[in-house]
Protein backbone atom coordinates (compact mmCIF):
# COMPACT_ATOMS: atom_id res chain seq x y z
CA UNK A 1 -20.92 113.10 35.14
CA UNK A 2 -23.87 113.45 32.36
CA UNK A 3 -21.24 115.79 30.04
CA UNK A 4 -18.36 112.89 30.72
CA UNK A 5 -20.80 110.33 28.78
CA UNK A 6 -21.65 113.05 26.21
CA UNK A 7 -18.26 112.99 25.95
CA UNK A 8 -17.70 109.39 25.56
CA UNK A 9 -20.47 109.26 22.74
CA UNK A 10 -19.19 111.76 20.48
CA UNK A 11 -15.57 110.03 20.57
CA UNK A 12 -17.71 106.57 19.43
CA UNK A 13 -19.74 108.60 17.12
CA UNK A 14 -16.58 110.14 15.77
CA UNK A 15 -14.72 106.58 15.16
CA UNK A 16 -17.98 105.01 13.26
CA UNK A 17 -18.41 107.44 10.68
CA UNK A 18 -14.25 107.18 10.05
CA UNK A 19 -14.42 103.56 9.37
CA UNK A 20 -17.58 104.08 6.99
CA UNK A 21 -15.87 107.07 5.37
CA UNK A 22 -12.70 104.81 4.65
CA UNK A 23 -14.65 101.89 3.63
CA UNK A 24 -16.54 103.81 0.89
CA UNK A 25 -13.09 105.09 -0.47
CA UNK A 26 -11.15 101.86 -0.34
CA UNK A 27 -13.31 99.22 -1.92
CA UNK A 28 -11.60 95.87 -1.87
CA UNK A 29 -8.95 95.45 -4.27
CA UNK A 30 -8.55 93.12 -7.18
CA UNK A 31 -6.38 90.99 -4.99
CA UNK A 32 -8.57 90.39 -2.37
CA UNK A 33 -11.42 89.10 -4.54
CA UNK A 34 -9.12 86.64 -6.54
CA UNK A 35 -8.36 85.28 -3.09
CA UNK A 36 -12.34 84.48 -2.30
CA UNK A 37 -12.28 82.72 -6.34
CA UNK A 38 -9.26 81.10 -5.15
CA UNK A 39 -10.60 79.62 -2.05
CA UNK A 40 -11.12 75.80 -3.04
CA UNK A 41 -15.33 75.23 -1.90
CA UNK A 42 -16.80 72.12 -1.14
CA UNK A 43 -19.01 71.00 -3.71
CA UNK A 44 -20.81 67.71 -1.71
CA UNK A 45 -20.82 67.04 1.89
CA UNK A 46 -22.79 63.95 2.47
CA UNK A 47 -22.77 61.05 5.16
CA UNK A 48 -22.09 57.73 3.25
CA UNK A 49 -24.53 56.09 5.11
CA UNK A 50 -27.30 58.28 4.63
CA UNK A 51 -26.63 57.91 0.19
CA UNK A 52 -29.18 55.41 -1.09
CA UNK A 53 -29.06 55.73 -4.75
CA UNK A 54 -26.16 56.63 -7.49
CA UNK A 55 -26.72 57.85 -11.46
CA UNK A 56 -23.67 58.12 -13.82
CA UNK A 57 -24.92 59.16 -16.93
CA UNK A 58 -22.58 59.94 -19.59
CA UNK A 59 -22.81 61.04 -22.82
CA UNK A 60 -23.61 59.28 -25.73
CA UNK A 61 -23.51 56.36 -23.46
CA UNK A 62 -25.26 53.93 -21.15
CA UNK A 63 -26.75 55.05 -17.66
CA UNK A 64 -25.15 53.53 -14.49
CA UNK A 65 -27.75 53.00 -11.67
CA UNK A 66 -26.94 52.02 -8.03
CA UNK A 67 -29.20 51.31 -5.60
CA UNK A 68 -29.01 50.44 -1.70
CA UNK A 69 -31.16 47.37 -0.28
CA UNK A 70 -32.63 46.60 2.63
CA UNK A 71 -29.87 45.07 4.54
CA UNK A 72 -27.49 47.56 2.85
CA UNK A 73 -25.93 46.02 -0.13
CA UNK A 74 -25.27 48.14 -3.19
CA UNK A 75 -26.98 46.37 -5.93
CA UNK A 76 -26.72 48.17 -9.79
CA UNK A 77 -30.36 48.13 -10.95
CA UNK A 78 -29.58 49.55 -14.68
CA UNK A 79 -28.69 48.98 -17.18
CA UNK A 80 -29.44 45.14 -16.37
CA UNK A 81 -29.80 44.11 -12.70
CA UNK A 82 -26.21 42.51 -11.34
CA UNK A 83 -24.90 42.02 -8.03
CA UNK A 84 -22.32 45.09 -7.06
CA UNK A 85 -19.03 45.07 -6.05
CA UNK A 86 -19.35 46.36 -2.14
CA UNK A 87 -15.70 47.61 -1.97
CA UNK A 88 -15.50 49.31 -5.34
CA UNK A 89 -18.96 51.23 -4.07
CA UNK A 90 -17.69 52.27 -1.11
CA UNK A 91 -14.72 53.51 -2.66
CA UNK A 92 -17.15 55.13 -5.09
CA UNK A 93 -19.03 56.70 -2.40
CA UNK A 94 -15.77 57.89 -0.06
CA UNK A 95 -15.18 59.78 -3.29
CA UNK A 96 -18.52 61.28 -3.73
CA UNK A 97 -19.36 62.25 -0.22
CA UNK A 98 -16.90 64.43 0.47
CA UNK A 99 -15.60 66.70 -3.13
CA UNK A 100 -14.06 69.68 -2.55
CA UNK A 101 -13.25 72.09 -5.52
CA UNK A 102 -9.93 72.79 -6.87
CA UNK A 103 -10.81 76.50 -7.19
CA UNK A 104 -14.00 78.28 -8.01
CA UNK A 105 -13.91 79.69 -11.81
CA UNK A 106 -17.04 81.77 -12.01
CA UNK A 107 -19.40 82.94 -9.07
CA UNK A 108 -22.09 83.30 -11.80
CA UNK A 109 -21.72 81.83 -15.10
CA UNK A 110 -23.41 83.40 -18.09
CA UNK A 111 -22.60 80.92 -20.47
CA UNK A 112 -21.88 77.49 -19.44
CA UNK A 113 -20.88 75.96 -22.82
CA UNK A 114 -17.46 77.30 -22.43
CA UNK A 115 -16.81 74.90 -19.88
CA UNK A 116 -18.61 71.96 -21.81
CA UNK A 117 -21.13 71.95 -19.48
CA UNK A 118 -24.27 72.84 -21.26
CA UNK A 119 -23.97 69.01 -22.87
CA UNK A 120 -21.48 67.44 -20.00
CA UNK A 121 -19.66 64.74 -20.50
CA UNK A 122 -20.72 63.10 -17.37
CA UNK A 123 -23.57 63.83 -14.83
CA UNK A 124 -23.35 62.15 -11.43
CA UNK A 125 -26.83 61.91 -9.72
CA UNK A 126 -26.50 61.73 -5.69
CA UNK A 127 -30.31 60.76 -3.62
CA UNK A 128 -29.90 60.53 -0.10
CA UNK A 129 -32.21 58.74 1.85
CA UNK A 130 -34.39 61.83 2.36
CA UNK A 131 -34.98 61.35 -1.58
CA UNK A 132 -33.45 65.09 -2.33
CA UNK A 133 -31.04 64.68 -5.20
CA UNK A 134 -28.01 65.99 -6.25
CA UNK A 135 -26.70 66.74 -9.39
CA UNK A 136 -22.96 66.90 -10.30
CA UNK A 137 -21.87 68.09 -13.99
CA UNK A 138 -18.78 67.52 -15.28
CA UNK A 139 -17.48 69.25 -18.80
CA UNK A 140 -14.29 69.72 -20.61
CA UNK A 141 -10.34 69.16 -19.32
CA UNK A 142 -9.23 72.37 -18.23
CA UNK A 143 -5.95 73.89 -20.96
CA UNK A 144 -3.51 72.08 -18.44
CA UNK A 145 -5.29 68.97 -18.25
CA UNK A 146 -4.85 68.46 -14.86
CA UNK A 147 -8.28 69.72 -13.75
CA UNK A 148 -11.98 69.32 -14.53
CA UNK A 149 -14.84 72.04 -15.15
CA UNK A 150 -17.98 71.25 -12.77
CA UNK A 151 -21.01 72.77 -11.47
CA UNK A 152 -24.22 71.82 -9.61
CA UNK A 153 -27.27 71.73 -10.90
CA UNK A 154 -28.96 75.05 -9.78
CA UNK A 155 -25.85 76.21 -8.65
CA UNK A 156 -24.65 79.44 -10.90
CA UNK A 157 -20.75 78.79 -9.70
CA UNK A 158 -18.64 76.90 -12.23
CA UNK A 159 -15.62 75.06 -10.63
CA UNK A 160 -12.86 73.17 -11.29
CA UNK A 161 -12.06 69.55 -9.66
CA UNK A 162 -8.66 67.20 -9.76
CA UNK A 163 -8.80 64.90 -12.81
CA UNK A 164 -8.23 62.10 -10.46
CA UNK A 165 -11.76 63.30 -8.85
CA UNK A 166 -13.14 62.62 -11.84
CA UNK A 167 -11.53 59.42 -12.37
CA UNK A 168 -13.03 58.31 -9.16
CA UNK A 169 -16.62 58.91 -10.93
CA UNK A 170 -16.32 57.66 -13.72
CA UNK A 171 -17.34 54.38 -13.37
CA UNK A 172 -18.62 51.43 -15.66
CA UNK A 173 -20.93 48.49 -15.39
CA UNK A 174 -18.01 45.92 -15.49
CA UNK A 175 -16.16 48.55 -13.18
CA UNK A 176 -18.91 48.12 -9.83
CA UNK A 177 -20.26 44.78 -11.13
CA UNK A 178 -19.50 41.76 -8.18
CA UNK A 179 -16.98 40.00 -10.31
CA UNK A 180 -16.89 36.94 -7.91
CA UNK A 181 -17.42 33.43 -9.35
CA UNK A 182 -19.10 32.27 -6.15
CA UNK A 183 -20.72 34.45 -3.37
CA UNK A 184 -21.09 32.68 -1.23
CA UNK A 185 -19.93 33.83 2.74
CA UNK A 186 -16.86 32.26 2.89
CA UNK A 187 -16.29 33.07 6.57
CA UNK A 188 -19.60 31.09 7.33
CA UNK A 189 -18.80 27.64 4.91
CA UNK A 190 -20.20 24.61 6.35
CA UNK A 191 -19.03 22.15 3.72
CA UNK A 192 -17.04 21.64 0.81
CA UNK A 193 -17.36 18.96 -1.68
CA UNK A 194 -14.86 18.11 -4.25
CA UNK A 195 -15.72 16.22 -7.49
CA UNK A 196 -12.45 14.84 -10.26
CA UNK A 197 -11.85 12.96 -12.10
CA UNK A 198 -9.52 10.97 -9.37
CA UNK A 199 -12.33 10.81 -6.83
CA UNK A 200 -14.86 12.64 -4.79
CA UNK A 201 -13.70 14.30 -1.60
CA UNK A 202 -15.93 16.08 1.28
CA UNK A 203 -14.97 18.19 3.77
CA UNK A 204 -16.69 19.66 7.08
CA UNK A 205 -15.43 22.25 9.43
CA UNK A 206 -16.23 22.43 13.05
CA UNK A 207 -15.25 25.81 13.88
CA UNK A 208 -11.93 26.80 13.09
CA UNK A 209 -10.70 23.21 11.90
CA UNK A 210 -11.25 21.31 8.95
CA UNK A 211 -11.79 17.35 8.77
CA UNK A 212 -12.15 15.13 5.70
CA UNK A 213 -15.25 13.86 5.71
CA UNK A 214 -16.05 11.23 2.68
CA UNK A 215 -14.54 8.59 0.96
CA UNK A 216 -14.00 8.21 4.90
CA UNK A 217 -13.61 10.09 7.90
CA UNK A 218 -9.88 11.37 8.23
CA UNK A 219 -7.64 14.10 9.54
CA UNK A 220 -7.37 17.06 6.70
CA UNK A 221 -4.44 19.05 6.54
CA UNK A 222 -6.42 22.58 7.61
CA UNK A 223 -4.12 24.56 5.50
CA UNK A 224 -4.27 22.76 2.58
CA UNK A 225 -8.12 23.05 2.50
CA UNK A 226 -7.49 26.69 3.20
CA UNK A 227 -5.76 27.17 0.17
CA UNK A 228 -9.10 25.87 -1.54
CA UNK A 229 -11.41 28.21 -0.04
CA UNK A 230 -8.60 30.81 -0.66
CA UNK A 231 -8.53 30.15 -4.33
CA UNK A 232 -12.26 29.59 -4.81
CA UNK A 233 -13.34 33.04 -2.98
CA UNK A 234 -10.66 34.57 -5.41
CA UNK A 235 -12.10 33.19 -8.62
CA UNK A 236 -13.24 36.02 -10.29
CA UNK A 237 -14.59 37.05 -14.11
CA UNK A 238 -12.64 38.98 -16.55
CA UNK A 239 -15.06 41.78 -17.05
CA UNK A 240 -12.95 43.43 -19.59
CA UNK A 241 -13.42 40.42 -21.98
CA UNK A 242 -14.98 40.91 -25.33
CA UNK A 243 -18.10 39.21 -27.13
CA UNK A 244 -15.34 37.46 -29.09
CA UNK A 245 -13.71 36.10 -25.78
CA UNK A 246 -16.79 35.05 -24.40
CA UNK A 247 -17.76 32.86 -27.81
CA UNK A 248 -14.34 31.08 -27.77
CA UNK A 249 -14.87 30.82 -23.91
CA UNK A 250 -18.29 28.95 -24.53
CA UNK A 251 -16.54 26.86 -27.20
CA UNK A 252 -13.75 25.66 -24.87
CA UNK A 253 -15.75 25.03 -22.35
CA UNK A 254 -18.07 22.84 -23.96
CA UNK A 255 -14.90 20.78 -25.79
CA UNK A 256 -13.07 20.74 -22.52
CA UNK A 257 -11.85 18.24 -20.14
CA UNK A 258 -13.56 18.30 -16.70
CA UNK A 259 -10.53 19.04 -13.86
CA UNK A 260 -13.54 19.31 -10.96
CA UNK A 261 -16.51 20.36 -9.90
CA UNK A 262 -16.35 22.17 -6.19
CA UNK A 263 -19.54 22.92 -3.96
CA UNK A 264 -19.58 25.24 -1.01
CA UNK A 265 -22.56 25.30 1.35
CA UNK A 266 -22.59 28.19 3.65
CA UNK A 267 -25.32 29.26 6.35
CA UNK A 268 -28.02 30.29 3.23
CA UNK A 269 -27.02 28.59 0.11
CA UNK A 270 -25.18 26.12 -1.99
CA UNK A 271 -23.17 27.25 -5.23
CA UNK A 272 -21.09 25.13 -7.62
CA UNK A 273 -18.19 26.00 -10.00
CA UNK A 274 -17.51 23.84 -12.34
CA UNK A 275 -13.61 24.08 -14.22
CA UNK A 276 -12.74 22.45 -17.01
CA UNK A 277 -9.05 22.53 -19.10
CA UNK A 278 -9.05 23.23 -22.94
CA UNK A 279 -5.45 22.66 -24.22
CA UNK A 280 -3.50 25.14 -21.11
CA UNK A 281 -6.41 27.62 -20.45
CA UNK A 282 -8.88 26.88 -17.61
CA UNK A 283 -12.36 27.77 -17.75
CA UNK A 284 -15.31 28.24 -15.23
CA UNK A 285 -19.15 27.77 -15.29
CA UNK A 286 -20.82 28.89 -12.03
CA UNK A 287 -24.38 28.36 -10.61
CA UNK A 288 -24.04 31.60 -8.89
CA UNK A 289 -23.50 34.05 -12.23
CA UNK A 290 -24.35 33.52 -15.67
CA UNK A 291 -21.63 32.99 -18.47
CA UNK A 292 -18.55 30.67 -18.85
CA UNK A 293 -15.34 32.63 -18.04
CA UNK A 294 -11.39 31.88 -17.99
CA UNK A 295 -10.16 32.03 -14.86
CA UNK A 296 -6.63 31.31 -13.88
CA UNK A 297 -4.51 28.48 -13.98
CA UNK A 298 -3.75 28.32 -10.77
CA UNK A 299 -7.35 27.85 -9.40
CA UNK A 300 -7.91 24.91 -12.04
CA UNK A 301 -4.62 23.06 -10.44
CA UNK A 302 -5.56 23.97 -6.81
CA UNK A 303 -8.74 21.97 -7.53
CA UNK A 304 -7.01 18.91 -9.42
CA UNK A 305 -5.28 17.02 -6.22
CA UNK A 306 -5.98 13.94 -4.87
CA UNK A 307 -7.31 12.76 -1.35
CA UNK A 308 -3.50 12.13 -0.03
CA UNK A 309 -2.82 16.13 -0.71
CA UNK A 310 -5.57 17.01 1.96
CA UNK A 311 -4.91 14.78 4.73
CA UNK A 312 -2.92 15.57 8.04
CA UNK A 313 0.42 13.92 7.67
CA UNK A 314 0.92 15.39 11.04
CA UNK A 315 1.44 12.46 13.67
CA UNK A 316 0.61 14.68 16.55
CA UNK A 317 -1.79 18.07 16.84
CA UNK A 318 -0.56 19.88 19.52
CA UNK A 319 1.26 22.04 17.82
CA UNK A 320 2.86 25.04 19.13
CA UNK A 321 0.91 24.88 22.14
CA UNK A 322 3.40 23.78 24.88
CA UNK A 323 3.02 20.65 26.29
CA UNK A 324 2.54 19.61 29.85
CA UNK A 325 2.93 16.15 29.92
CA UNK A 326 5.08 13.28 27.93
CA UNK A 327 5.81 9.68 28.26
CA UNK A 328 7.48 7.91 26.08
CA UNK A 329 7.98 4.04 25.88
CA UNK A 330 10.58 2.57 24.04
CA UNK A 331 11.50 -1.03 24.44
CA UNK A 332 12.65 -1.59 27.61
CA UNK A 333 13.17 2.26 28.04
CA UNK A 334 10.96 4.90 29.70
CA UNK A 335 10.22 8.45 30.21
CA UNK A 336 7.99 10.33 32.11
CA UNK A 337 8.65 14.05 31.91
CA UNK A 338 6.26 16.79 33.51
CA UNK A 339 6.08 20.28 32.95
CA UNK A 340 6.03 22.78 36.34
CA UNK A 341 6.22 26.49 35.41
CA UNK A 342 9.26 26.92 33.48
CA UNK A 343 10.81 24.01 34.21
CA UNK A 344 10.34 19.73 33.47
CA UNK A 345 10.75 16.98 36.12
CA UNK A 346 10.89 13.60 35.75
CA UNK A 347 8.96 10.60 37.52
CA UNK A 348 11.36 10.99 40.12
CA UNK A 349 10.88 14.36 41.06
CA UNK A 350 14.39 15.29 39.62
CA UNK A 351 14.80 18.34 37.93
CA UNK A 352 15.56 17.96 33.64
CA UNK A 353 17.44 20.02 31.92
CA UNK A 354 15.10 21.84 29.51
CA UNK A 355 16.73 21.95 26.71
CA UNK A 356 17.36 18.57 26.51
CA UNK A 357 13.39 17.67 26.69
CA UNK A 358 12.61 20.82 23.85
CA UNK A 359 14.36 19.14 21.89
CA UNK A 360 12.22 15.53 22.51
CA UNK A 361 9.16 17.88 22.04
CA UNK A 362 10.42 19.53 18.92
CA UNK A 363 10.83 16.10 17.49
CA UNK A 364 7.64 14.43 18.36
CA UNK A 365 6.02 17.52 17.09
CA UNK A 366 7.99 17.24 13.91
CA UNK A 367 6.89 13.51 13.60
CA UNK A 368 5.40 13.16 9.93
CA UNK A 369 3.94 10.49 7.45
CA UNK A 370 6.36 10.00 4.17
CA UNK A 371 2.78 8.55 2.49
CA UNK A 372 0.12 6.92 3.88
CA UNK A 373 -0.90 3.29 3.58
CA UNK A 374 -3.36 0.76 4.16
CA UNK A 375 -1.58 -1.98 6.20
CA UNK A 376 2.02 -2.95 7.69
CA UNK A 377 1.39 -1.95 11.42
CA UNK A 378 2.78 -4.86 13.77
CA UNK A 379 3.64 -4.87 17.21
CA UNK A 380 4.19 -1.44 18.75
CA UNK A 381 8.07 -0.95 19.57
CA UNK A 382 7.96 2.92 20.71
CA UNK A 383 4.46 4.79 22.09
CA UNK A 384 4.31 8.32 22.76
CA UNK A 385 2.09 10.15 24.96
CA UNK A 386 1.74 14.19 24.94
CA UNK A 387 -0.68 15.98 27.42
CA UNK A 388 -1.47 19.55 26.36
CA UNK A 389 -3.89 22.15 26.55
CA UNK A 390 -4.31 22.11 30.57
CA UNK A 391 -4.30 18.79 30.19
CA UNK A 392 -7.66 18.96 28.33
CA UNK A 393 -5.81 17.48 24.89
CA UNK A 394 -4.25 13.66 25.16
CA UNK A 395 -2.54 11.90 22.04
CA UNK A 396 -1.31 8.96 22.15
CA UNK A 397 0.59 7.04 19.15
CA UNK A 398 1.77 3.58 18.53
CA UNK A 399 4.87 3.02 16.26
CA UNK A 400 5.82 -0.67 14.92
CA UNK A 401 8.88 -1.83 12.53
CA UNK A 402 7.78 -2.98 9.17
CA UNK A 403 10.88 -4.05 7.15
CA UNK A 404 13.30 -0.34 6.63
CA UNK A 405 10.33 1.59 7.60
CA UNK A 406 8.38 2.38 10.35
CA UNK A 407 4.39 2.43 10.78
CA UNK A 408 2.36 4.55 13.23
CA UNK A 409 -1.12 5.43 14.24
CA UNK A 410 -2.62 7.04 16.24
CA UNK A 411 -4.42 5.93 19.24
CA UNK A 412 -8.22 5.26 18.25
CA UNK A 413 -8.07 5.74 14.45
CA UNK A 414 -7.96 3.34 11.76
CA UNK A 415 -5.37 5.40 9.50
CA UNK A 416 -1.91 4.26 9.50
CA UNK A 417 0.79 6.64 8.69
CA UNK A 418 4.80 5.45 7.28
CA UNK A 419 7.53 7.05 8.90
CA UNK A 420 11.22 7.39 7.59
CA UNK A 421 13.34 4.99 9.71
CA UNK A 422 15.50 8.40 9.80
CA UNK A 423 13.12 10.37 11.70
CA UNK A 424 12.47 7.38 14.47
CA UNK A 425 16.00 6.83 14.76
CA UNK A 426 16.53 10.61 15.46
CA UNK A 427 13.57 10.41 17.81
CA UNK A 428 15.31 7.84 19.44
CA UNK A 429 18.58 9.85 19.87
CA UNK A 430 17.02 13.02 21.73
CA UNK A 431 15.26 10.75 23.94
CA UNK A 432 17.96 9.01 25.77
CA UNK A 433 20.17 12.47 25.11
CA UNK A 434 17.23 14.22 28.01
CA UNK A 435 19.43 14.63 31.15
CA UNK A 436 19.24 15.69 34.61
CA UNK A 437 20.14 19.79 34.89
CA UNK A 438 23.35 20.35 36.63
CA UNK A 439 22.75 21.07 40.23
CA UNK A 440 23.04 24.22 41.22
CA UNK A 441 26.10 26.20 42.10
CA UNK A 442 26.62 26.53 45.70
CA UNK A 443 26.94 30.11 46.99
């Protein structure tokens, strides 16, 4: 037994000193190491989160500084302190957290210059919130173009990285600067006021919905004021405009018409852009940035409507919500239709056919104002009554003749809306076109 593991430990013996004797005699081949240059490292591995500060420095030019606040906004601190653009940081930092090489060029570099990176072009200064930083170098295009020569600092490698890489670096002031006109938190407005030359208009939202709230209180068409906040949280400066663009941009401002003057009022603050027209440019002063800037036409019109524009023309607010409930009164005439399921009854108990009382719906929820007016309503000829939302939502509206037109209001509010005799008379039609559905075929 003892001379069997004697055994066993020669053969072992005999197999180690084989392998060393071939591995002394076969040192890896030329091949082999290009593979490890080859071999694309990662440069930076970082956590977003945990970066708290950003340097670009280039040279021959101004230094780029970045810092994060306390409640995690990117602010750019140098060279003057302006608010930062969040998305075009993150983007920033998506690119810097994670850079891998395109191949390594040199495991130790003698001589740097070479590469252009004993005076690179660009350095790229990383702290994390630990307050170690690190320092990227970038030099000269590689001969194709397509590439970049890098190294860290106290690193000896030398790499190359994808132009676009670099690209994603290279960033100026007016490239991270908060370009918005207003920053207000447009998810959180309160209150919009609305100052022409036409008239003052104010609007509140409760929730979700907006209503008009001076000259008087009326319904406001919630998309319509949409499209306001829309345009205003799009109004944005043309950082790429020159001193010369921002002289003639004071000029026309100051010898410009005033178009309107718009104040939002979210949870924190109040900010106010003021637009004014100078022959068929539009320009914008705002309490929020400094400078006078052209913005687009398009905002300037959005902004130049009157009170009319805004307001519901809507005669009814259910909507697509499917109603359970509607009467309708005209003249002698009557219907009482409610919803079970899938399926509408009438006061009777007798089963409609539902396609016949869709279409009623359809048209009372189609019911519109041609233009709004101050007086006209009479005697109510037709009143319809729609029960929706579990029966939690009840509106109720009172048509009259005046002359060829029609007048309506709703039930409770002082606004009077004028209908197309058209669009009653089709009302009309459906109405008396809702039928019984055909009994049922017998088995």
């Amino acid at each position: 037994m003892k001379n069997h593991g004697l055994l066993i430990a020669a053969v072992v013996l005999a197999a180690l000193t084989g392998a060393l004797y071939w591995s002394n005699h076969h040192p890896p081949s030329d091949n082999a190491a290009k593979a490890s240059l080859d071999t694309p490292p990662k440069i930076l591995s970082l956590k977003q989160e945990d970066i708290s500060k950003i340097a670009i420095r280039k040279k021959g030019g101004e230094e780029l500084n970045l810092a994060k606040g306390d409640a995690g906004k990117w602010q750019i601190t140098a060279p003057k302190p302006l608010g930062a653009d969040q998305e075009a940081v993150s983007s920033l930092l998506s690119s810097v957290s994670s850079l891998n090489a395109d191949r390594l060029v040199e495991d130790k570099a003698a001589d740097v210059s070479q590469y252009g990176l004993a005076q690179p072009a660009l350095e790229l200064d990383v702290t994390s919130k630990d307050g170690q930083p690190q320092k990227l170098f970038l030099g000269d295009d590689t001969p194709a173009g397509s590439a970049v020569f890098a190294k860290l600092d106290g690193d000896p490698r030398v790499f190359t990285i994808a132009s676009y890489n670099k690209t994603s670096i290279d960033k100026t002031t007016n490239d991270l600067r908060d370009k918005r006109l207003l920053t207000v938190d447009f998810d959180k407005l309160s209150q919009i006021e609305l100052a022409t030359k036409k008239q003052d208009i104010e609007f509140g939202r409760n929730k979700q919905e907006w209503q008009i709230i001076k000259p008087k209180p009326l319904r406001a068409d919630n998309f319509q004021v949409e499209e306001i906040v829309r345009k205003l949280r799009e109004a944005k400066m043309d950082a790429t405009s020159t001193d010369a663009d921002e002289k003639k941009a004071v000029t026309a401002f100051a010898s410009g018409s005033q178009v309107a003057t718009a104040r939002v009022t979210d949870t924190a603050s109040t900010q106010e852009l003021q637009i004014r027209k100078s022959k068929d440019d539009y320009y914008a002063k705002s309490t929020a940035v400094p400078g006078i800037y052209k913005v687009s036409s398009n905002l300037g019109k959005e902004l130049d409507k009157n009170l009319d524009d805004f307001r519901n023309k809507k005669l009814f607010d259910f909507g697509y919500d499917d109603p359970s409930k509607v009467e309708l009164h005209d003249g002698p005439k009557a219907y009482f239709l409610t919803k079970g399921g899938q399926d509408w009854w009438s006061a009777d108990s007798k089963k409609m056919e539902s396609s016949s009382v869709q279409a009623l719906v359809d048209k009372i929820r189609e019911l519109s104002a041609s233009k709004f007016v101050d007086s006209g309503f009479t005697s109510p000829t037709l009143e319809v009554t729609v029960t929706s939302n579990d029966g939690k939502h009840v509106e109720k509206v009172l048509i009259s003749k005046s002359g060829d037109a029609y007048m309506a209001k709703r039930d409770n509010e002082p606004a009077l809306y004028q209908l197309d005799s058209s669009s009653v008379a089709e009302l009309q039609k459906v109405a008396a076109d809702v039928k019984p559905a055909p009994p049922a075929a017998k088995k």
